[in-house]
Protein backbone atom coordinates (compact mmCIF):
# COMPACT_ATOMS: atom_id res chain seq x y z
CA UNK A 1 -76.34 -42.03 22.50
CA UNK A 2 -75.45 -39.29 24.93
CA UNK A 3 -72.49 -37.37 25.03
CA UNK A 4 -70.65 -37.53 28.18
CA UNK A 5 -69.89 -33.87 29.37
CA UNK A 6 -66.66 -33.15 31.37
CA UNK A 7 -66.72 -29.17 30.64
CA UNK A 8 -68.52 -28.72 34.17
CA UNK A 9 -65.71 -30.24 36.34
CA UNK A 10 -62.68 -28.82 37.66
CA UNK A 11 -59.78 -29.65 35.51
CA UNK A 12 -58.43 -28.69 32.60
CA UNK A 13 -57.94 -32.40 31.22
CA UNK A 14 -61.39 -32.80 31.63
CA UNK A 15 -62.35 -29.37 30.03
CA UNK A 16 -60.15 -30.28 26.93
CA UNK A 17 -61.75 -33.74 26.59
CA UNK A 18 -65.29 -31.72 26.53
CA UNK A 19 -63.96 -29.82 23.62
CA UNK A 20 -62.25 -32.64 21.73
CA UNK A 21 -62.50 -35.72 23.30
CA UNK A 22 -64.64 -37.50 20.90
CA UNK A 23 -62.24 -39.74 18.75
CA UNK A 24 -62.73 -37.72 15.75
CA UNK A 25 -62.31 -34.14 16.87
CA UNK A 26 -58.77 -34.82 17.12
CA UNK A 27 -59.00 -36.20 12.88
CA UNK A 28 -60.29 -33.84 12.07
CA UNK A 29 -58.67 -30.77 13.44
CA UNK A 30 -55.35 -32.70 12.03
CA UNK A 31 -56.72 -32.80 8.62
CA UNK A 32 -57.86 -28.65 8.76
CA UNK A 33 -54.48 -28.19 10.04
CA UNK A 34 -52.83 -29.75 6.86
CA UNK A 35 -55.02 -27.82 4.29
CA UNK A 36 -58.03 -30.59 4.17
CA UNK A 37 -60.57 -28.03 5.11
CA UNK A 38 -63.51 -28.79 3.12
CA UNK A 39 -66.93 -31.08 4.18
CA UNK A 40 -66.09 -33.33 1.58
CA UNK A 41 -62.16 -33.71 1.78
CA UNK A 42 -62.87 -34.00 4.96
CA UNK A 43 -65.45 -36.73 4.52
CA UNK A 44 -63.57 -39.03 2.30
CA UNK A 45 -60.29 -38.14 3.95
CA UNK A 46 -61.39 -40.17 7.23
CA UNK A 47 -64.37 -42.21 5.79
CA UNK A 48 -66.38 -40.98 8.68
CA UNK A 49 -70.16 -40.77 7.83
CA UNK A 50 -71.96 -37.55 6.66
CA UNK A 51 -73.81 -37.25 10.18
CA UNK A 52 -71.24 -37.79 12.81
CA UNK A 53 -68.95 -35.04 10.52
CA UNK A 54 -71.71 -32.73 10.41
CA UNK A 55 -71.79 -33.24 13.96
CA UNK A 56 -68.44 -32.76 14.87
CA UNK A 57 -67.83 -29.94 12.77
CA UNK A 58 -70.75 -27.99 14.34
CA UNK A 59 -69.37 -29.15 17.67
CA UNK A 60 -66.07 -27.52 17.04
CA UNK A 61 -67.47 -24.21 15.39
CA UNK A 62 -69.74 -23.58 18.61
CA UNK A 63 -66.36 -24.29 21.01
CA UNK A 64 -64.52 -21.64 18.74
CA UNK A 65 -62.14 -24.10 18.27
CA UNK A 66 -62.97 -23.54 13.87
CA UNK A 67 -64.46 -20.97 11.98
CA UNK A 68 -66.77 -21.94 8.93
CA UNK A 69 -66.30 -19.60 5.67
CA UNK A 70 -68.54 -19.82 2.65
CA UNK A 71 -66.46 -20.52 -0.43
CA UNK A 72 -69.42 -21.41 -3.03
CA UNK A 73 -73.23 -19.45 -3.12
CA UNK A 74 -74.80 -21.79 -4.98
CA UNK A 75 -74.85 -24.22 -3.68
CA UNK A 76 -73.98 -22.80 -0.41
CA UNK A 77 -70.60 -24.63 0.46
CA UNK A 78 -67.67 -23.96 3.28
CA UNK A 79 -64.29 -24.64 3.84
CA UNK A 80 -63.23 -24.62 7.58
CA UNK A 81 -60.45 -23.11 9.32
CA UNK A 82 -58.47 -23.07 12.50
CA UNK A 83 -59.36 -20.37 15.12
CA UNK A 84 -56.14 -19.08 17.27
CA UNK A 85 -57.89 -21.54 19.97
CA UNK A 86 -57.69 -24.36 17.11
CA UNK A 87 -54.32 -24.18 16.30
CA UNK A 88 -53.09 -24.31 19.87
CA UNK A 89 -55.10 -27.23 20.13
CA UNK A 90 -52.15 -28.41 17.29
CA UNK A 91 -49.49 -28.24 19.27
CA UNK A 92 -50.86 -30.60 21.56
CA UNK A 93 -51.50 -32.70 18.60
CA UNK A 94 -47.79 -32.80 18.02
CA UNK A 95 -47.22 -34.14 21.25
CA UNK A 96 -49.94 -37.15 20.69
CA UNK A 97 -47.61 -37.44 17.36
CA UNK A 98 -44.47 -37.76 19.47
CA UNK A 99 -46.00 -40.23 21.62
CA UNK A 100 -47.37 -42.25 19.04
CA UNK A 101 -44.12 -41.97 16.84
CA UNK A 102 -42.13 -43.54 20.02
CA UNK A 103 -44.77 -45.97 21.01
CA UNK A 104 -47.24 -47.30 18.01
CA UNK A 105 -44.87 -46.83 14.74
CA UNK A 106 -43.40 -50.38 14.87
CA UNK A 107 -40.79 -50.81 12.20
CA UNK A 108 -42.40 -48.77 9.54
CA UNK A 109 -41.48 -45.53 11.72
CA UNK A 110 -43.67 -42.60 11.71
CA UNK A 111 -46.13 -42.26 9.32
CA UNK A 112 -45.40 -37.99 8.71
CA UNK A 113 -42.36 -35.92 9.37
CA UNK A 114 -42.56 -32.76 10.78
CA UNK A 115 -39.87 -30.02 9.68
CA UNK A 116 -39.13 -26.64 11.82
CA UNK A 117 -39.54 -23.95 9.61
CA UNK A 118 -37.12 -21.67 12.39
CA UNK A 119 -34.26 -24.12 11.44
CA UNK A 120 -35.17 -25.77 8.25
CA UNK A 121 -34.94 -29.89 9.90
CA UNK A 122 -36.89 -32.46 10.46
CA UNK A 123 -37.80 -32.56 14.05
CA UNK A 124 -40.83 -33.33 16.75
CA UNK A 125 -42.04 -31.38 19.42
CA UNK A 126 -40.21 -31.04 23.35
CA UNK A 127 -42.07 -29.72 26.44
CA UNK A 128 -40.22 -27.30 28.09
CA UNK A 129 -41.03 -24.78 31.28
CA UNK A 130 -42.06 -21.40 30.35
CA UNK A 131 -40.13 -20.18 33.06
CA UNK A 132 -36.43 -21.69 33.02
CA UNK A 133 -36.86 -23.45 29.15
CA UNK A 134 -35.40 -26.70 30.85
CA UNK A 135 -37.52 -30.16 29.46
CA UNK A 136 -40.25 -30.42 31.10
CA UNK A 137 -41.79 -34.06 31.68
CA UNK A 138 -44.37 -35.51 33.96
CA UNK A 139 -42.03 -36.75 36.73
CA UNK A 140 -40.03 -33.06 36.79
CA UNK A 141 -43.53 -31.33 38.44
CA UNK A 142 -45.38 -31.10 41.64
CA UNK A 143 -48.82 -30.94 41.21
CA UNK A 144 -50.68 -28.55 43.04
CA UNK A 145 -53.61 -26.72 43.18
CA UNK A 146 -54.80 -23.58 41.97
CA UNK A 147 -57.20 -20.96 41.82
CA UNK A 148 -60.17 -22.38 40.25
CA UNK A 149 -59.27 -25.36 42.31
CA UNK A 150 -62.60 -27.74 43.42
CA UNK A 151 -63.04 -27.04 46.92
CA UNK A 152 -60.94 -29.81 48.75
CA UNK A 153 -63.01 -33.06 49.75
CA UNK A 154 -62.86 -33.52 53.80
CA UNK A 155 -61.79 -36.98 54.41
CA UNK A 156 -63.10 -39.03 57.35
């Protein structure tokens, strides 16, 4: 099956989903993040099959999103780790974990706490404008366009 490619189109949602919008990219980066770095952890960690891993994890090496580092000669073996692009792509992980804490926790509550290591408690992730540091949600913005805007579509 082919991949569907967004990475062409003008917007950044689209450009993101290009880099990880296949359902496992997301896994998987969450698993590097919390120390599960190697082929195998990885592997048994999500129970996703050898080829679709190997895929991803090529997918996500050529997008600079991880870096592969040999830990073993022989046999050849590597452990994977977040790039500086990679780990931003965490914090908008922890705002999937928000939303999913709020919305698909039930009863149980959320599966993983998260504690601030500036203040030492348990907390989750809040947009704010890196301008004023107010909250920033989606009904607080205008959106408009910018400079590597498509050009506008005439309307008859």
């Amino acid at each position: 099956m082919q991949r569907t490619r967004f990475g062409d189109l003008a917007c950044s949602i689209a450009r993101t989903l290009d880099v990880i919008g296949e359902p496992w990219s997301p896994l998987i980066l969450r698993d590097i993040y919390v120390g599960i770095n190697r082929f195998e952890q990885i592997q048994q960690e999500l129970d996703i099959s050898r080829k679709v891993l190997t895929e991803r994890l090529k997918w996500l090496v050529e997008n600079e999103v991880l870096q592969r580092h040999a830990y073993s000669e022989r046999p050849p073996r590597y452990e994977y780790r977040l790039t500086a692009k990679g780990l931003e792509l965490c914090d908008l992980l922890l705002v999937m974990v928000r939303w999913g804490d709020r919305w698909t926790s039930g009863e149980a509550g959320p599966p993983v706490l998260y504690r601030h290591h500036a203040c030492g408690q348990v907390s989750h992730v809040q947009l704010r404008c890196s301008v004023c540091a107010e909250p920033m949600r989606a009904t607080d913005v205008d959106v408009l366009p910018g400079p590597g805007a498509a050009p506008a579509v005439t309307r008859a």
